[in-house]
C-alpha atoms as a PDB file:
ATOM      1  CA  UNK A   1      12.815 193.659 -11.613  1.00  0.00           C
ATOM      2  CA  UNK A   2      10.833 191.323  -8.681  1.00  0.00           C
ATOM      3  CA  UNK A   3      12.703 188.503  -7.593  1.00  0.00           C
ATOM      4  CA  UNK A   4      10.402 186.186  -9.374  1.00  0.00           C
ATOM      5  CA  UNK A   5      10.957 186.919 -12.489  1.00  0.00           C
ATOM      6  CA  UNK A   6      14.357 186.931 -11.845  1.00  0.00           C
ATOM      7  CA  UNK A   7      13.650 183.119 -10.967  1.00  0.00           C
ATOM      8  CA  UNK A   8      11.874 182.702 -14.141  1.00  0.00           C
ATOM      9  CA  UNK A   9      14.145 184.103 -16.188  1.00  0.00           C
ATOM     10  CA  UNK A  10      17.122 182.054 -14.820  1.00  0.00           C
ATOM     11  CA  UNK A  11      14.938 178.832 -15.155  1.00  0.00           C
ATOM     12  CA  UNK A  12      14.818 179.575 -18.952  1.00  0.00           C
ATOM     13  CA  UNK A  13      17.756 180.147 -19.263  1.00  0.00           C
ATOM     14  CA  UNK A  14      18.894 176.917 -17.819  1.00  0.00           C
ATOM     15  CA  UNK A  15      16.029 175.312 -19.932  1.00  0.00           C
ATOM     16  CA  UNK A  16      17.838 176.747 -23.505  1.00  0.00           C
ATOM     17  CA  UNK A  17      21.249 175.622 -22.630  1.00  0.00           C
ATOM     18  CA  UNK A  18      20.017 172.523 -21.822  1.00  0.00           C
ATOM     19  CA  UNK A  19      17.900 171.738 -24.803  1.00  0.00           C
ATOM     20  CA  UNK A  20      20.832 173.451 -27.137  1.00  0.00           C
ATOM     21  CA  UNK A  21      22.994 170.637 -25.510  1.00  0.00           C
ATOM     22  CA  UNK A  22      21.053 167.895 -26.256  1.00  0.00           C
ATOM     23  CA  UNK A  23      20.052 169.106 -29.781  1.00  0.00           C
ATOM     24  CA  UNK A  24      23.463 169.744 -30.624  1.00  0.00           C
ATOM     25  CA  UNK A  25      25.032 166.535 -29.012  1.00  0.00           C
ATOM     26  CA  UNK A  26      26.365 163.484 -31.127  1.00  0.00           C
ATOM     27  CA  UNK A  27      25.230 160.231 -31.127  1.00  0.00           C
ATOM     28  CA  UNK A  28      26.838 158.404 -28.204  1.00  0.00           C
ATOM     29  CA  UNK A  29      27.027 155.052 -30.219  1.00  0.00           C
ATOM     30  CA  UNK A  30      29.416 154.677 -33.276  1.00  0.00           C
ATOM     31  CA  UNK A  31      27.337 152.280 -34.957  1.00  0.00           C
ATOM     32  CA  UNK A  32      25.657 152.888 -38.081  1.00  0.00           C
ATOM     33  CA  UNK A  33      21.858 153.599 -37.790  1.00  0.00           C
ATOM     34  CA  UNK A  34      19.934 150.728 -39.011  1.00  0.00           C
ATOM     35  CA  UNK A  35      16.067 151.287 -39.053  1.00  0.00           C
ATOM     36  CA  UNK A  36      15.358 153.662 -36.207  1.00  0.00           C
ATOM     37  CA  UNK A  37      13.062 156.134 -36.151  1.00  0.00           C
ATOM     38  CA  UNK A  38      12.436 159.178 -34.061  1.00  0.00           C
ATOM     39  CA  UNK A  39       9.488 161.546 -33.850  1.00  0.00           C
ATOM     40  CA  UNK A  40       9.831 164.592 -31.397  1.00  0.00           C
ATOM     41  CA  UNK A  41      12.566 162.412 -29.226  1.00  0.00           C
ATOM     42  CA  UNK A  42      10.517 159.537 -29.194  1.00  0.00           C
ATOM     43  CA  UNK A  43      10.802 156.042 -31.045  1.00  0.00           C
ATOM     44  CA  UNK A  44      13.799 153.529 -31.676  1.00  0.00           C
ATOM     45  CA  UNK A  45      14.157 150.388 -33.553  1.00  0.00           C
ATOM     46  CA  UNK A  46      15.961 147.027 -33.715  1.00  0.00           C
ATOM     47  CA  UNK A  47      18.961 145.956 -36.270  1.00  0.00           C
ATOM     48  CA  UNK A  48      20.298 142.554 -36.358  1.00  0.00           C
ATOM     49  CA  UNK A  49      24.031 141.990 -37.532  1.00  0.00           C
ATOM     50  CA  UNK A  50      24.711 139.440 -40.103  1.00  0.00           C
ATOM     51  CA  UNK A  51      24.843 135.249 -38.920  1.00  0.00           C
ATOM     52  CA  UNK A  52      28.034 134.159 -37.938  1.00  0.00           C
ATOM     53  CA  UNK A  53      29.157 130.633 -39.158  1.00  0.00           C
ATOM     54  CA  UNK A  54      27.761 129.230 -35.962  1.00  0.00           C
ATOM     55  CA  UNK A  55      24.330 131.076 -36.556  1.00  0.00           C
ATOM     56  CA  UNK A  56      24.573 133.388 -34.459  1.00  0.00           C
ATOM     57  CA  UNK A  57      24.282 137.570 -34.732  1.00  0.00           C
ATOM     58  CA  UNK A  58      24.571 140.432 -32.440  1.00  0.00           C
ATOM     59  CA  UNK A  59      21.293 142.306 -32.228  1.00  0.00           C
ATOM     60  CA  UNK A  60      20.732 146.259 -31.127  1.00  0.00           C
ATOM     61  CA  UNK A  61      17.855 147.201 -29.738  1.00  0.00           C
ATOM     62  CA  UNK A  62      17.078 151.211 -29.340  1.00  0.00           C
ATOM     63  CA  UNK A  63      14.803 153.225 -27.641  1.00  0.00           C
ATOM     64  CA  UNK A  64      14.451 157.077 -27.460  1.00  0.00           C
ATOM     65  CA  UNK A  65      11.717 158.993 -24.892  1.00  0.00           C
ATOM     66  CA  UNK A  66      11.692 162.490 -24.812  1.00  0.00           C
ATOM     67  CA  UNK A  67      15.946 162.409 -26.730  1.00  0.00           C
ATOM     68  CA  UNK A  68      16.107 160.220 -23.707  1.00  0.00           C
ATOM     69  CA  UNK A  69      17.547 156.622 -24.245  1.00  0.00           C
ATOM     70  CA  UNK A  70      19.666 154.535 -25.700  1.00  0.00           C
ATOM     71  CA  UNK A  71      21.639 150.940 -27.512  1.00  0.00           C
ATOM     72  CA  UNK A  72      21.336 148.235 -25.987  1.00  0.00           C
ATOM     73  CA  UNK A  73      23.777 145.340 -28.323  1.00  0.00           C
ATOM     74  CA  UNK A  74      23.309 141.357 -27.246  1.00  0.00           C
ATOM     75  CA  UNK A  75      24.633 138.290 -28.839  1.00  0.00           C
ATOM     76  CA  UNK A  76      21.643 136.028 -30.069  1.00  0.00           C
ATOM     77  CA  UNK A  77      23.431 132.345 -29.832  1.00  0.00           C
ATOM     78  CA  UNK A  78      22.574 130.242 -33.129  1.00  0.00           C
ATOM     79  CA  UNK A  79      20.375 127.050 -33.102  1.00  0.00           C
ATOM     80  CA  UNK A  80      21.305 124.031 -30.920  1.00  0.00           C
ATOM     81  CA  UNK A  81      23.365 121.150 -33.385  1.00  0.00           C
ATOM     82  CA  UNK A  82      20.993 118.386 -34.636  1.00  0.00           C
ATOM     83  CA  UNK A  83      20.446 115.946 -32.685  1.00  0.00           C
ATOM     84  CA  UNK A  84      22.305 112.612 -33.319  1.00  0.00           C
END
């Protein structure tokens, strides 16, 4: 066996256990999926939680590139009071 293909076939291997990691891996967020999509690794989505008495919500925006991404979760304040 040349030393290249040794090469090659250690890069391959490294290659499967990596994608068997990431296919097999939970999602890193506990909160319930709301609307995303993927295709192939790629997509994400936006869920907003329900108003708060002061009218504002949290929202969660998600985005996946290649199974690469993540949550990001924000508080959207509520509209200013009336004016007097």
């Amino acid at each position: 066996m040349t030393a290249m293909r040794k090469i090659w076939l250690g890069a391959g291997a490294a290659v499967a256990l990596l994608g068997a990691g990431l296919v097999t891996a939970g999602p890193a967020s506990a909160q319930p999926p709301c609307g995303n999509f993927q295709v192939w690794g790629n997509g994400g989505g936006r869920c907003d939680s329900g108003p708060g008495p002061d009218g504002s919500f949290t929202r969660c925006d998600t985005v996946y590139v290649l199974g690469i991404g993540g949550t990001n979760c924000y508080l959207v304040p509520g509209p200013p009071p009336p004016a007097a």
